[in-house]
C-alpha atoms as a PDB file:
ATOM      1  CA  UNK A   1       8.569 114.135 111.688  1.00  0.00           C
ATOM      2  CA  UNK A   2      12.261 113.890 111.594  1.00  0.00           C
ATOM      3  CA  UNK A   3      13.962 112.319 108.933  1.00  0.00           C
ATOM      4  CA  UNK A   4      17.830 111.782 110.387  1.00  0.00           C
ATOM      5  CA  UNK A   5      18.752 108.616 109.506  1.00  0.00           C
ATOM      6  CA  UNK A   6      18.901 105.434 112.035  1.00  0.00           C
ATOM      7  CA  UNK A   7      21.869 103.009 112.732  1.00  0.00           C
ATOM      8  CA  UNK A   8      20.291 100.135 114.139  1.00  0.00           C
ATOM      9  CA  UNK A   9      22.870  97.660 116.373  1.00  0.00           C
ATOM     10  CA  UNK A  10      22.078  93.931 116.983  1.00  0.00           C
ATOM     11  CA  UNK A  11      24.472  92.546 119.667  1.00  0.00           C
ATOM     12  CA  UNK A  12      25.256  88.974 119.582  1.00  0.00           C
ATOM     13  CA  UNK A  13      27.209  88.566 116.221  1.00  0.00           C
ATOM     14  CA  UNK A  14      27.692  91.452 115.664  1.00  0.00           C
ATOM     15  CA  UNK A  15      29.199  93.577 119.024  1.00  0.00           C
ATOM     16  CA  UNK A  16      29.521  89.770 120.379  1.00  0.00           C
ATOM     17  CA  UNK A  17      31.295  88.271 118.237  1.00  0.00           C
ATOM     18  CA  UNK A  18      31.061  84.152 118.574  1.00  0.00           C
ATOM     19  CA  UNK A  19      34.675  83.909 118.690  1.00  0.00           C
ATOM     20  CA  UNK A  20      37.497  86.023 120.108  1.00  0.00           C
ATOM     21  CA  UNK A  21      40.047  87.291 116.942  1.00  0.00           C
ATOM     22  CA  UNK A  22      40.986  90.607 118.214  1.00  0.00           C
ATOM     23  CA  UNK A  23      42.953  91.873 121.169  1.00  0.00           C
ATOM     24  CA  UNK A  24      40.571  94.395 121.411  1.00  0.00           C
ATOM     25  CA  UNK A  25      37.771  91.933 122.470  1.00  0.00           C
ATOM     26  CA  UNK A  26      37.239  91.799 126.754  1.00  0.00           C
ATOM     27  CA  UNK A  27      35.027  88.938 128.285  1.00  0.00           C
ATOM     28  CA  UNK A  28      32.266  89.842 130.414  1.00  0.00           C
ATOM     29  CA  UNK A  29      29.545  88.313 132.407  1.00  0.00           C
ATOM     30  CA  UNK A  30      26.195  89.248 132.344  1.00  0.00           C
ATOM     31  CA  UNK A  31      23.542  88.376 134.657  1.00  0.00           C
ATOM     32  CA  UNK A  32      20.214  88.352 132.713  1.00  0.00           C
ATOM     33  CA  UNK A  33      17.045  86.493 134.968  1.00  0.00           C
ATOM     34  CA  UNK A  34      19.525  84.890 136.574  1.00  0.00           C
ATOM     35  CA  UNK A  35      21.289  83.517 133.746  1.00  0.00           C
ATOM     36  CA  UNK A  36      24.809  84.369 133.242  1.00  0.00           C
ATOM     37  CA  UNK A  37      25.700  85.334 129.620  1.00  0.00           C
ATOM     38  CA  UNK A  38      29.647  85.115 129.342  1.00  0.00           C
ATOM     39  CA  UNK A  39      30.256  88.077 126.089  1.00  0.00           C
ATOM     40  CA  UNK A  40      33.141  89.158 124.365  1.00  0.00           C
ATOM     41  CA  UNK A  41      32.857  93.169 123.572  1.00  0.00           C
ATOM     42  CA  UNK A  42      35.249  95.732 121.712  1.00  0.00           C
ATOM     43  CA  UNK A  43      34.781  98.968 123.920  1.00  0.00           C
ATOM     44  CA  UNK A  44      35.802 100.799 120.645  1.00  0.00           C
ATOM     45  CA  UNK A  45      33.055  99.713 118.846  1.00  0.00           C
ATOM     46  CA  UNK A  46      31.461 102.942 120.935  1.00  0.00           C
ATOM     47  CA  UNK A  47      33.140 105.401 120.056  1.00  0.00           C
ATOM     48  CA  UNK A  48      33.405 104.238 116.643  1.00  0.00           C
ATOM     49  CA  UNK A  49      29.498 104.150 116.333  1.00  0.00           C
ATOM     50  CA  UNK A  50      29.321 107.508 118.241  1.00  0.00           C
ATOM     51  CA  UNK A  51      31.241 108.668 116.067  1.00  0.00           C
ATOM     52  CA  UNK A  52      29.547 107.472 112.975  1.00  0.00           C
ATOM     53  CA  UNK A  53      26.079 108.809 114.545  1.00  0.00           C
ATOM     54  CA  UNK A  54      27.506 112.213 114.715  1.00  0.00           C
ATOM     55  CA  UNK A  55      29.391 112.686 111.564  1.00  0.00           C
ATOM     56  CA  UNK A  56      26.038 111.423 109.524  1.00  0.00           C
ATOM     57  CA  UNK A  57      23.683 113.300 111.881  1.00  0.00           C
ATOM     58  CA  UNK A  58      21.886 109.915 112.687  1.00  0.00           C
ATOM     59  CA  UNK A  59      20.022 108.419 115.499  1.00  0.00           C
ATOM     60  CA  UNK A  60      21.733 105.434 116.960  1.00  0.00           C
ATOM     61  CA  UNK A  61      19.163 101.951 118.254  1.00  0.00           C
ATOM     62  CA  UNK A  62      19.105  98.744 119.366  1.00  0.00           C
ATOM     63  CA  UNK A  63      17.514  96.145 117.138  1.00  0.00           C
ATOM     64  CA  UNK A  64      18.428  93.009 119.293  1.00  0.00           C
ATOM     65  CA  UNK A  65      16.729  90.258 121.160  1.00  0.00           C
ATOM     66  CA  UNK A  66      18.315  91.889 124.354  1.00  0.00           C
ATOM     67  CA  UNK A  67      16.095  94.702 123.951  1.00  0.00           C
ATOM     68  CA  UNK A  68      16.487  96.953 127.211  1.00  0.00           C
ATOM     69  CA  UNK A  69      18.864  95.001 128.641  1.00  0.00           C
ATOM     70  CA  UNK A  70      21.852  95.946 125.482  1.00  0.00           C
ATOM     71  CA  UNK A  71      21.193  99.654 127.571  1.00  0.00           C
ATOM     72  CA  UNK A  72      21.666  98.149 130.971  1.00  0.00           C
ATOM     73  CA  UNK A  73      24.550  95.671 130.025  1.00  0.00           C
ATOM     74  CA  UNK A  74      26.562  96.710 126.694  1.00  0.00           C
ATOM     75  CA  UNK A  75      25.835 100.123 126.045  1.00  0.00           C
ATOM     76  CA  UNK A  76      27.892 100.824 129.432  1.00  0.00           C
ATOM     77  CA  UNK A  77      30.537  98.398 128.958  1.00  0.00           C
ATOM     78  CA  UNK A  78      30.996  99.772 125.090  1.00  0.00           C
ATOM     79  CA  UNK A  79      30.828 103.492 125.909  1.00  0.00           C
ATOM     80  CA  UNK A  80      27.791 104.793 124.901  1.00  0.00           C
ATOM     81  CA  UNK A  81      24.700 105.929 125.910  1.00  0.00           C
ATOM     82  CA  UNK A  82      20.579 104.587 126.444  1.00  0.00           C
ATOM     83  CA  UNK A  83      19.289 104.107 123.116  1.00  0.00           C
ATOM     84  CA  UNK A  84      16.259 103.816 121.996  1.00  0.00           C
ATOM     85  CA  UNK A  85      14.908 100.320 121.768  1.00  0.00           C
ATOM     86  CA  UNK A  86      12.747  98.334 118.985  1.00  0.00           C
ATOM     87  CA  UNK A  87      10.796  95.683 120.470  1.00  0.00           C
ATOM     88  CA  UNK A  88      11.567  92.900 118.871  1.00  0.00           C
ATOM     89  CA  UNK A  89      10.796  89.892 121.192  1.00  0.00           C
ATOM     90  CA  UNK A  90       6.805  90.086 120.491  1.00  0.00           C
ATOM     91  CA  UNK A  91       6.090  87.600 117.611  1.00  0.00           C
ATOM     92  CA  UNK A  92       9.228  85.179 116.299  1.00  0.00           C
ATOM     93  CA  UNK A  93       6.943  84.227 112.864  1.00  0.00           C
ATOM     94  CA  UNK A  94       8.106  84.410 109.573  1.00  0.00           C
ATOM     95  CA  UNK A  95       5.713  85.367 107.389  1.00  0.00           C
ATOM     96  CA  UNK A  96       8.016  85.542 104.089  1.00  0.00           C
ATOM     97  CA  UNK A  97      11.251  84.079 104.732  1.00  0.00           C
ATOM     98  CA  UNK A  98      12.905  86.934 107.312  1.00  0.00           C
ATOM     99  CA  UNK A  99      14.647  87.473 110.182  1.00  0.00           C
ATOM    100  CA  UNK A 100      11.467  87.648 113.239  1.00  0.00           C
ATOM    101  CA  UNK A 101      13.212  91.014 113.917  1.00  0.00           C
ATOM    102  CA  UNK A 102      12.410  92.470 110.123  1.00  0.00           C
ATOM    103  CA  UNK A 103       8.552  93.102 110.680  1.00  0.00           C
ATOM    104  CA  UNK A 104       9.428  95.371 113.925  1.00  0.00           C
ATOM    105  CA  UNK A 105      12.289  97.322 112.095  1.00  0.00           C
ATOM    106  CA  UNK A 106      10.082  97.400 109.065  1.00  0.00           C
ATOM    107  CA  UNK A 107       7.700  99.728 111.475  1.00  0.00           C
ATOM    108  CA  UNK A 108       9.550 101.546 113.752  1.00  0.00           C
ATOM    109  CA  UNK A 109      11.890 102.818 110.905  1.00  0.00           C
ATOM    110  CA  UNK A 110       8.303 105.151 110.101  1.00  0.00           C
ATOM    111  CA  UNK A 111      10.182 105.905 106.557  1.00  0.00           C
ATOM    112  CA  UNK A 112      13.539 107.364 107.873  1.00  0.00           C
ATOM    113  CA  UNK A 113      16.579 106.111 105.899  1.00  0.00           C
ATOM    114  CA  UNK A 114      18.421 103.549 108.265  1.00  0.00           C
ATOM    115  CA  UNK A 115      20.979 101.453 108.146  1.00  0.00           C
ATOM    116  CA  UNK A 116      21.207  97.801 109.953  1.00  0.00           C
ATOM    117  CA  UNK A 117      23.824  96.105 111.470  1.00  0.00           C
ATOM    118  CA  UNK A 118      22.858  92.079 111.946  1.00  0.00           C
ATOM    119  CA  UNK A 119      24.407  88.575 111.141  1.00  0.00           C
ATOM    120  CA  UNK A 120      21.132  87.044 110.482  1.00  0.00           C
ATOM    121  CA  UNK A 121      19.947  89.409 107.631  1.00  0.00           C
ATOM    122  CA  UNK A 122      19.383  88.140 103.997  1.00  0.00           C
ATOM    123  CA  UNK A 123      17.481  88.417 100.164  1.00  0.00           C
ATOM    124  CA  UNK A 124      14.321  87.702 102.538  1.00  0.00           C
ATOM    125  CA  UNK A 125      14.753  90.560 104.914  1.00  0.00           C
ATOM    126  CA  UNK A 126      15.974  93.112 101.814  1.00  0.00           C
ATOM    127  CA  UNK A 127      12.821  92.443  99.945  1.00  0.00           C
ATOM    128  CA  UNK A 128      10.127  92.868 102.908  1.00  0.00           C
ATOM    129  CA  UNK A 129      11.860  95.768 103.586  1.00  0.00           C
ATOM    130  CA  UNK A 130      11.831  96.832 100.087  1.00  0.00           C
ATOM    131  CA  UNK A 131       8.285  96.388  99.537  1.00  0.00           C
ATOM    132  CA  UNK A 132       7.034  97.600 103.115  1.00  0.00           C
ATOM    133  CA  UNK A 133       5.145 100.854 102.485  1.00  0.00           C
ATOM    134  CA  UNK A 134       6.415 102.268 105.585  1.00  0.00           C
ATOM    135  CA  UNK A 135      10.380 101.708 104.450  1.00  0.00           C
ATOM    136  CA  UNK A 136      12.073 104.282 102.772  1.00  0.00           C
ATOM    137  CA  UNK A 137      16.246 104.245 101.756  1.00  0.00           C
ATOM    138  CA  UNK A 138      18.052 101.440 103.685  1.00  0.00           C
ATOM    139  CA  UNK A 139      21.050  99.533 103.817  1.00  0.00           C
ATOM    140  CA  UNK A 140      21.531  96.193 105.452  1.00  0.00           C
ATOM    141  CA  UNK A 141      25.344  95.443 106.825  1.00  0.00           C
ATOM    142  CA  UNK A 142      25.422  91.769 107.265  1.00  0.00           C
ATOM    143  CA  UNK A 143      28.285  90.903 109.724  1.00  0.00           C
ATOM    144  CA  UNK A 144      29.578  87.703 110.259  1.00  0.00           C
ATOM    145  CA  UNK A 145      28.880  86.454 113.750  1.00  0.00           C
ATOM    146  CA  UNK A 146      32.201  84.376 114.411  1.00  0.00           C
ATOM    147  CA  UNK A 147      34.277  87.964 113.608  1.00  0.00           C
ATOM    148  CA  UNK A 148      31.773  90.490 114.244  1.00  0.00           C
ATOM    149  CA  UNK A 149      31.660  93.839 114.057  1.00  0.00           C
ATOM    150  CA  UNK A 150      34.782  95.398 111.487  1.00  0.00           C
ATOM    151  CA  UNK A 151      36.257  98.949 110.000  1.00  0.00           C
ATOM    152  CA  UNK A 152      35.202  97.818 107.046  1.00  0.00           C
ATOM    153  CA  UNK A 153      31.183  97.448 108.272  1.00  0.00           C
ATOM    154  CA  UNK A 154      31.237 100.819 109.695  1.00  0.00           C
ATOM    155  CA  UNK A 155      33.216 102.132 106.613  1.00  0.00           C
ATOM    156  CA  UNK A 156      30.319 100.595 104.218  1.00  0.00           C
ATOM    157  CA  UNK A 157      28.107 102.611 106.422  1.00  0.00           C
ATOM    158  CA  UNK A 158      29.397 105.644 106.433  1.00  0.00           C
ATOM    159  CA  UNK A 159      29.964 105.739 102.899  1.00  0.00           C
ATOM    160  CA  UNK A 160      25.881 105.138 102.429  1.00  0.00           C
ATOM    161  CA  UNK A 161      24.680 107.685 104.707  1.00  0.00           C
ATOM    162  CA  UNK A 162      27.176 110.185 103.187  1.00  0.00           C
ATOM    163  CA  UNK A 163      25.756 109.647  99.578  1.00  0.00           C
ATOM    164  CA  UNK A 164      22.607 107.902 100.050  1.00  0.00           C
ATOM    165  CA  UNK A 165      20.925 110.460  97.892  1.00  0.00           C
ATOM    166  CA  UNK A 166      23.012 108.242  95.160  1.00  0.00           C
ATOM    167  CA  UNK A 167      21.564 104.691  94.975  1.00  0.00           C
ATOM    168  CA  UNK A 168      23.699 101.805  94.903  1.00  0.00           C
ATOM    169  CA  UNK A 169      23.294 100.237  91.714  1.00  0.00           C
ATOM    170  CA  UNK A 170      22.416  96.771  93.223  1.00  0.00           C
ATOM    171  CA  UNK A 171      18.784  98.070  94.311  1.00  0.00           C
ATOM    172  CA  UNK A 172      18.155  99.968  97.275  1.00  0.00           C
ATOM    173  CA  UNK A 173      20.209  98.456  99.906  1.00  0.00           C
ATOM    174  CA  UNK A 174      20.420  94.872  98.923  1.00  0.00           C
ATOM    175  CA  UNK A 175      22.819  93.190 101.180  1.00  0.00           C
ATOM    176  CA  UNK A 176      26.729  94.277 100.050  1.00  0.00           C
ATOM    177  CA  UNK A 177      28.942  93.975 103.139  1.00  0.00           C
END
């Protein structure tokens, strides 16, 4: 079993933001069932996550509601590859407090050290995760949705997958960013 590190990606909020503040940021539509979804995308973003893969040696997912269709309608539009998908869309219950996404990250992570990218992540979501047997080292970047993704979120994870053999001395990943 490998243990290279994940980067998991949600989309809206964090590579859609809720409101445009950059230049950077395009409008697209996307046709989804036959609803259109009007998004706003940084095709940076990318490159920038490509990049962070790479340099950390780490596998790169989706964690979003969109599920297969991030690959079919942002991952080309953004600049990067299929990635590898957690289902997430299965069961929207809470059970503690956390984010309906938390349970399926909480297993498909399989104890690799990730990190998470979200705007819906919290105390709630940090301590599941902490106290999942099946979690190992993790950091969790929340992002706000109305900016979204920023240098500063991908700095905060670079820096942790660079030294995460040091722990942060706020716990194991608590939410920082």
């Amino acid at each position: 079993m490998t243990k290279r590190p994940l980067v998991l990606l949600d989309v809206d909020g964090v590579l859609n933001p809720a409101r445009r503040h950059s230049l950077w940021l395009r409008r697209h539509d996307c046709v989804l069932d036959g609803q259109t979804y009007r998004i706003l995308l940084n095709r940076r973003h990318g490159r920038q996550l490509a990049e962070l893969a790479r340099d950390a040696d780490a596998e790169l997912a989706w964690a979003t509601t969109w599920e297969q269709h991030a690959n079919d309608q942002i991952a080309p539009r953004i600049g990067l590859p299929s990635l590898p998908v957690i289902k997430v869309n299965s069961d929207p219950g809470s059970r503690a407090g956390e984010h309906f996404k938390t349970r399926h990250v909480a297993e498909y992570v399989a104890g690799r050290p990730f990190v998470w990218f979200d705007d819906s992540l919290g105390t709630p979501d940090w301590q599941y995760l902490k106290d999942h047997p099946g979690v190992d080292e993790f950091l969790l970047v929340e992002v706000d949705p109305m900016t979204g993704l920023t240098d500063r979120h991908l700095a905060r994870a670079r820096e942790w997958l660079a030294g995460r053999a040091t722990p942060d001395l706020d716990g194991a990943g608590a939410p920082s960013v």
